[in-house]
PDB file of N, CA and C in Angstrom:
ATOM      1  N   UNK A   1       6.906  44.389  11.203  1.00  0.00           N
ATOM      2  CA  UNK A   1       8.158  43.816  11.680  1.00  0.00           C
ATOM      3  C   UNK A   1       9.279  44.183  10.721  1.00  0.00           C
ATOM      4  N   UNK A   2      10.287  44.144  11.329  1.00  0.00           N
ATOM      5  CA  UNK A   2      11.613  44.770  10.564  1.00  0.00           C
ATOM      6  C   UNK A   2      12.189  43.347   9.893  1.00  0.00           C
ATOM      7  N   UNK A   3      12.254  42.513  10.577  1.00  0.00           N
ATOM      8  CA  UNK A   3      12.492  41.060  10.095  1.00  0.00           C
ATOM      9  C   UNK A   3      12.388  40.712   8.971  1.00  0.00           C
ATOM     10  N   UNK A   4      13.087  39.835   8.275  1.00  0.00           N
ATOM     11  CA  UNK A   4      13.264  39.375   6.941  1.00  0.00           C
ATOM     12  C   UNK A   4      13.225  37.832   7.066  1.00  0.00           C
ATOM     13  N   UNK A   5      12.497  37.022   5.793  1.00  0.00           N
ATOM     14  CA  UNK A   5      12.513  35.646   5.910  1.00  0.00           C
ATOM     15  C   UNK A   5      14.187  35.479   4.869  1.00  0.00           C
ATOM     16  N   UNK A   6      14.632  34.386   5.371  1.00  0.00           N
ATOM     17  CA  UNK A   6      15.169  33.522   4.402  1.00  0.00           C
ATOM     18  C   UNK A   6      15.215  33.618   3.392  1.00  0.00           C
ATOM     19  N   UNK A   7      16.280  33.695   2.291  1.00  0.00           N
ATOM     20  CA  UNK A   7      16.195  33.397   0.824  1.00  0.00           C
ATOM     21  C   UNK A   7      15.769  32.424   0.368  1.00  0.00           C
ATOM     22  N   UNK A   8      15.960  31.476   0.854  1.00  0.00           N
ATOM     23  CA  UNK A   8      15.100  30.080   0.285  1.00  0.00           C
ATOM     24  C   UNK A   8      13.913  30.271   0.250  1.00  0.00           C
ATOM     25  N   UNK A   9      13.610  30.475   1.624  1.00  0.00           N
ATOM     26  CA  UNK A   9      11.943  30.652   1.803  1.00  0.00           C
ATOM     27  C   UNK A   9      11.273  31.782   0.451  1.00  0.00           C
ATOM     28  N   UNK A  10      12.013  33.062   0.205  1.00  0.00           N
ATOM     29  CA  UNK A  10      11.649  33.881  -0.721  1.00  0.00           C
ATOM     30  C   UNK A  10      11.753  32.805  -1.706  1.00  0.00           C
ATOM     31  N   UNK A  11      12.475  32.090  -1.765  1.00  0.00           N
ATOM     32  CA  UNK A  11      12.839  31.434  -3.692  1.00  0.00           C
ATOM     33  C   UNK A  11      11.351  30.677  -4.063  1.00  0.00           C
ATOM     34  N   UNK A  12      11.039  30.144  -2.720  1.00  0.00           N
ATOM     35  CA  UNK A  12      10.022  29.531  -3.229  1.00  0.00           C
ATOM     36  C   UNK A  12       8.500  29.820  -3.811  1.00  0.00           C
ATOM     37  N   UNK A  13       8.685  30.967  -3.422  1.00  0.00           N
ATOM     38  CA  UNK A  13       7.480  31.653  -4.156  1.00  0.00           C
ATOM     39  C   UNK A  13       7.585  32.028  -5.539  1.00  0.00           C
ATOM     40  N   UNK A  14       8.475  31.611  -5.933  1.00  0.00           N
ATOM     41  CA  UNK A  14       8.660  31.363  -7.772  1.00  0.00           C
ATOM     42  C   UNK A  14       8.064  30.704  -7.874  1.00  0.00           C
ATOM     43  N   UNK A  15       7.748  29.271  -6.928  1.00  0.00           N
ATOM     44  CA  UNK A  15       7.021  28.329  -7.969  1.00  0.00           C
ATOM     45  C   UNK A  15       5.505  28.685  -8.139  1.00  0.00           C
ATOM     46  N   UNK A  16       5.029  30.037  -7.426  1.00  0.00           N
ATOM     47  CA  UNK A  16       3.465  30.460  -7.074  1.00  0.00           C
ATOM     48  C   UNK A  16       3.337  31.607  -7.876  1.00  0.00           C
ATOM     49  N   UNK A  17       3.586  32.123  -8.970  1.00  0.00           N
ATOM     50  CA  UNK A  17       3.555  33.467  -8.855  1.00  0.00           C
ATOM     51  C   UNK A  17       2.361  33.851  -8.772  1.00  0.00           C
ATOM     52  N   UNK A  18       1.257  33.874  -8.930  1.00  0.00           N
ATOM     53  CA  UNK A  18       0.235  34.595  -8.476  1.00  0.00           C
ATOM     54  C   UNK A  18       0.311  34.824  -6.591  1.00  0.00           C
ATOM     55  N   UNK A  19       0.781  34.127  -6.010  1.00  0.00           N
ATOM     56  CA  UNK A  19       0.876  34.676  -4.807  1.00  0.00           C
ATOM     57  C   UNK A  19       1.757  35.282  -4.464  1.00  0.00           C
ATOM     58  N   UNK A  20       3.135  35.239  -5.383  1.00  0.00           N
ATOM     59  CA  UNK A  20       4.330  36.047  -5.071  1.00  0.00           C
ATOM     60  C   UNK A  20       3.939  37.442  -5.432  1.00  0.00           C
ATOM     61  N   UNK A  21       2.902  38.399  -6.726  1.00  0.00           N
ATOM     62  CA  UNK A  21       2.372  38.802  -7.395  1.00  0.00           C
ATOM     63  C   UNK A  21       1.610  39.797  -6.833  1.00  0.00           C
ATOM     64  N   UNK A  22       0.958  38.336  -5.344  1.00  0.00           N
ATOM     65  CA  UNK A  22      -0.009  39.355  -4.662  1.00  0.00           C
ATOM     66  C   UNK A  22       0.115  40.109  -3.438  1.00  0.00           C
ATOM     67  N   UNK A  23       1.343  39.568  -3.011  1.00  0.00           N
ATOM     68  CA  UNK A  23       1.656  39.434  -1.767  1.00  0.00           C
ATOM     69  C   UNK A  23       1.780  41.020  -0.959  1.00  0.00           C
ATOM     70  N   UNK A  24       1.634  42.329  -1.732  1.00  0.00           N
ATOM     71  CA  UNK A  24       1.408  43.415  -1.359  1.00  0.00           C
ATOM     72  C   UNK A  24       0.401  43.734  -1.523  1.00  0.00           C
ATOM     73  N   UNK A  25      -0.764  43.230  -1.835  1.00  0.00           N
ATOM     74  CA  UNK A  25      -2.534  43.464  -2.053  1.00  0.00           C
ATOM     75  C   UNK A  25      -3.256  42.895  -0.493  1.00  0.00           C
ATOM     76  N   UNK A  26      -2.066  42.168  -0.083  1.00  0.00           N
ATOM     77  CA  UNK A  26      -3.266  41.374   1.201  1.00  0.00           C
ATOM     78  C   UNK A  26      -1.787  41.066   2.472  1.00  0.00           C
ATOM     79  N   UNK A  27      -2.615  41.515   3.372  1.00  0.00           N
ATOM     80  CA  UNK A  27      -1.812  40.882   4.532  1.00  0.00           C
ATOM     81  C   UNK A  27      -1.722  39.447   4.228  1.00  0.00           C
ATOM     82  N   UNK A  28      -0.340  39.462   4.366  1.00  0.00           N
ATOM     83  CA  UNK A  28       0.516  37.987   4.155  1.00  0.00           C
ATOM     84  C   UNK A  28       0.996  37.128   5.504  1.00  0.00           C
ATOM     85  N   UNK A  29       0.673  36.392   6.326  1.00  0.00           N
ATOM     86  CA  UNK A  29       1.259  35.845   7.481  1.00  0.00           C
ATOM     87  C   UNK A  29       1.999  34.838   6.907  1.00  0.00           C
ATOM     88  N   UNK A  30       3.147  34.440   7.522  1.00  0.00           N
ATOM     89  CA  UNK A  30       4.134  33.150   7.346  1.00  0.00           C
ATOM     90  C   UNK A  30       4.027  33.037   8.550  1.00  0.00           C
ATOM     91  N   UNK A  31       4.005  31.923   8.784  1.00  0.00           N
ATOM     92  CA  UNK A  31       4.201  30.850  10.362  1.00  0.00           C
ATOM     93  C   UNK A  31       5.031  29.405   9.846  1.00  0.00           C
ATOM     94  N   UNK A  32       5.924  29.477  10.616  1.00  0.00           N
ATOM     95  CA  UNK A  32       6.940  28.154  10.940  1.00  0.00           C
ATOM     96  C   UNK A  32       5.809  26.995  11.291  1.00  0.00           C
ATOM     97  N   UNK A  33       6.105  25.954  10.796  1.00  0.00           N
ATOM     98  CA  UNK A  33       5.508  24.674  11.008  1.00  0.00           C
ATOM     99  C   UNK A  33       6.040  24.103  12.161  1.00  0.00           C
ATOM    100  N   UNK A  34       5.286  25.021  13.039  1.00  0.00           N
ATOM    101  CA  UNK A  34       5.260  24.392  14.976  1.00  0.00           C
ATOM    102  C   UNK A  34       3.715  24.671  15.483  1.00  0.00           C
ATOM    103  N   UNK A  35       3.006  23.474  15.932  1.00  0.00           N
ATOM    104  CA  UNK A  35       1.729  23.412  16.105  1.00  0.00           C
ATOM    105  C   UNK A  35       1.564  24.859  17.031  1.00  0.00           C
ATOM    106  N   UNK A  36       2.316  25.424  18.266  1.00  0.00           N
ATOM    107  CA  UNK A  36       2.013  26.552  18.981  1.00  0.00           C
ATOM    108  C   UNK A  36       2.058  27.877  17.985  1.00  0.00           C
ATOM    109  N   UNK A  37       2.742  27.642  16.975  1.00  0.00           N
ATOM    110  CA  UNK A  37       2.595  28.929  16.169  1.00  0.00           C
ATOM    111  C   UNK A  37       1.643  29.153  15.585  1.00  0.00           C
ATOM    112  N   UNK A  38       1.604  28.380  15.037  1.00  0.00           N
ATOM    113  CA  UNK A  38      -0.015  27.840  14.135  1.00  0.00           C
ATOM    114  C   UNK A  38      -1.456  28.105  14.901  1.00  0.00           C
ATOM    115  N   UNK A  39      -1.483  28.040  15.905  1.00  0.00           N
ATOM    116  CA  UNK A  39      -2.232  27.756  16.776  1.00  0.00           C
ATOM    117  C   UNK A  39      -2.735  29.325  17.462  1.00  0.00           C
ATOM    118  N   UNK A  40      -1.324  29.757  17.361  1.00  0.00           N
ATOM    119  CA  UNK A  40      -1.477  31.152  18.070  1.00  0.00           C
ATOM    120  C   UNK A  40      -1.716  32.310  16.945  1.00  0.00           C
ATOM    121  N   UNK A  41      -1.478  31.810  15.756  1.00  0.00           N
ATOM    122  CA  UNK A  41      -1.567  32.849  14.753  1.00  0.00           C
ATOM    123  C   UNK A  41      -3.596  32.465  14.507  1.00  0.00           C
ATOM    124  N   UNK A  42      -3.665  31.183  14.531  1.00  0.00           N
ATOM    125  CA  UNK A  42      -5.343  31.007  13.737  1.00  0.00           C
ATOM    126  C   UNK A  42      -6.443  31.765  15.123  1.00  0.00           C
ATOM    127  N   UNK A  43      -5.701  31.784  16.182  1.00  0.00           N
ATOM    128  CA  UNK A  43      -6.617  32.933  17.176  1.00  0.00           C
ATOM    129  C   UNK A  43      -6.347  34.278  17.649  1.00  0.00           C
ATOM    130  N   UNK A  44      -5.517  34.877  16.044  1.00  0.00           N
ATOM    131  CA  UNK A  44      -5.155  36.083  15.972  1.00  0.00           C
ATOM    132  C   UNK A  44      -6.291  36.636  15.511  1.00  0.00           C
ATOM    133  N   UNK A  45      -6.567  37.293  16.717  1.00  0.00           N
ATOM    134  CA  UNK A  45      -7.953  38.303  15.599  1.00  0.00           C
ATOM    135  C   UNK A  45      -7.723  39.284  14.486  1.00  0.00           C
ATOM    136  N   UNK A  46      -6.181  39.891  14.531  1.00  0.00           N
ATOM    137  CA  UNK A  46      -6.025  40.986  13.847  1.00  0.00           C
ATOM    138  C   UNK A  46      -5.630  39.932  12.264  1.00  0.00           C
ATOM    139  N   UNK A  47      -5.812  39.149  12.247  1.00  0.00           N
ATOM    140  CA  UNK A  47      -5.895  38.132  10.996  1.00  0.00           C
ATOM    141  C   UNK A  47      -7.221  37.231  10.712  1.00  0.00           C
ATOM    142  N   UNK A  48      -8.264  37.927  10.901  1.00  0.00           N
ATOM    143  CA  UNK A  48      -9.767  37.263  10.784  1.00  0.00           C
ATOM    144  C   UNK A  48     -10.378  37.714   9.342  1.00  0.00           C
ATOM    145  N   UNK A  49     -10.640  37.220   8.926  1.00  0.00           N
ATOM    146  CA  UNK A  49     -11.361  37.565   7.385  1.00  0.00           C
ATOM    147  C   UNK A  49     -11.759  38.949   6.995  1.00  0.00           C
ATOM    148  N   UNK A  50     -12.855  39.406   8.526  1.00  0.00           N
ATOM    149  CA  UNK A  50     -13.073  40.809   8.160  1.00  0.00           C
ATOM    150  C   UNK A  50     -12.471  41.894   8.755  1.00  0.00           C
ATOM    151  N   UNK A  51     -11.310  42.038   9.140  1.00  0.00           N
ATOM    152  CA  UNK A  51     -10.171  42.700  10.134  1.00  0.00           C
ATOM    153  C   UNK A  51      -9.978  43.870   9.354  1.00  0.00           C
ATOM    154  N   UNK A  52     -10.032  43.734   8.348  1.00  0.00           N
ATOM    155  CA  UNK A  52      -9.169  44.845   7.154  1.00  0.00           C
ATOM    156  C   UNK A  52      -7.628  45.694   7.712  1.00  0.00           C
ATOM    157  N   UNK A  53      -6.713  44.443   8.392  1.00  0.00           N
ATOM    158  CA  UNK A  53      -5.381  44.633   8.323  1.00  0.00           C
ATOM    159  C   UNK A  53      -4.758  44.861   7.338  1.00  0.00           C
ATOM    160  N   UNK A  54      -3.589  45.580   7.652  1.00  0.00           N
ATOM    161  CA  UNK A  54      -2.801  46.201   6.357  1.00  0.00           C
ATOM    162  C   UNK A  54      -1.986  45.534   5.631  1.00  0.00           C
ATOM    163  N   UNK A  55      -2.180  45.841   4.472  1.00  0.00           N
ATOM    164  CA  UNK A  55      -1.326  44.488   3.346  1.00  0.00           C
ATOM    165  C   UNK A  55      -0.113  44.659   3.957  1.00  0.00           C
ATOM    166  N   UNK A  56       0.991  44.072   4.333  1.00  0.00           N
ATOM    167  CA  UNK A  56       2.445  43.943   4.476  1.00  0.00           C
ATOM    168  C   UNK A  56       2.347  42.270   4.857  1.00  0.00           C
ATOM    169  N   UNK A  57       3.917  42.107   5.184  1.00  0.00           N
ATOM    170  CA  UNK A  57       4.516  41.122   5.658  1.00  0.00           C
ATOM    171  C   UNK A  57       4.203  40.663   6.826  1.00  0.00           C
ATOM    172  N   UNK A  58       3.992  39.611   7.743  1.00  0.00           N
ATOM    173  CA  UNK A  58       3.643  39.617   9.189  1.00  0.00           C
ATOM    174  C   UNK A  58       4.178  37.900   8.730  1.00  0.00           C
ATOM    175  N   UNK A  59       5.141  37.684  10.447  1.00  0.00           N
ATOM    176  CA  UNK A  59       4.784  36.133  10.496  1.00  0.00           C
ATOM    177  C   UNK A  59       5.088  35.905  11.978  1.00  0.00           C
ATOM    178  N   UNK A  60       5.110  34.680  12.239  1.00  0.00           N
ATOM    179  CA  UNK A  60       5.544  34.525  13.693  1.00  0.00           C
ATOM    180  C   UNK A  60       6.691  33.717  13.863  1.00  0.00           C
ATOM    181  N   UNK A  61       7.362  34.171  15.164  1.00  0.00           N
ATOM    182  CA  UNK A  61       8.484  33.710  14.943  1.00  0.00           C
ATOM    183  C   UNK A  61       9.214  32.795  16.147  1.00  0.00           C
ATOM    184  N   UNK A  62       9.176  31.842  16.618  1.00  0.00           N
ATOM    185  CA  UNK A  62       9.665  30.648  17.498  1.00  0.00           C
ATOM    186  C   UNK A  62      10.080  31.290  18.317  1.00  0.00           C
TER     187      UNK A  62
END
């Protein structure tokens, strides 16, 4: 996706750095806290443990 999150949302991964750190080693999903997003991302297959999707950015978006 061409899409960009929020600066805030980026800021807050200061308080993690090991995940800010890692976040180009592993496909990263962000999902908005709306039960249908959530919902639709955890029966994403291309996000299943053994998928071996490509490290980037991915989230879903309302």
């Amino acid at each position: 996706m061409n899409d960009s999150l929020k600066q805030s949302v980026k800021n807050l991964w200061n308080n993690l750095p090991i995940f800010r750190d890692s976040m180009n080693k592993v496909p990263t999903l962000h999902i908005p806290i709306q039960k249908e997003m959530i919902e639709a991302s955890l029966k994403n297959s291309d996000f299943m443990l053994a998928t071996n999707t490509t490290a980037n950015f991915y989230w879903y978006k309302p």
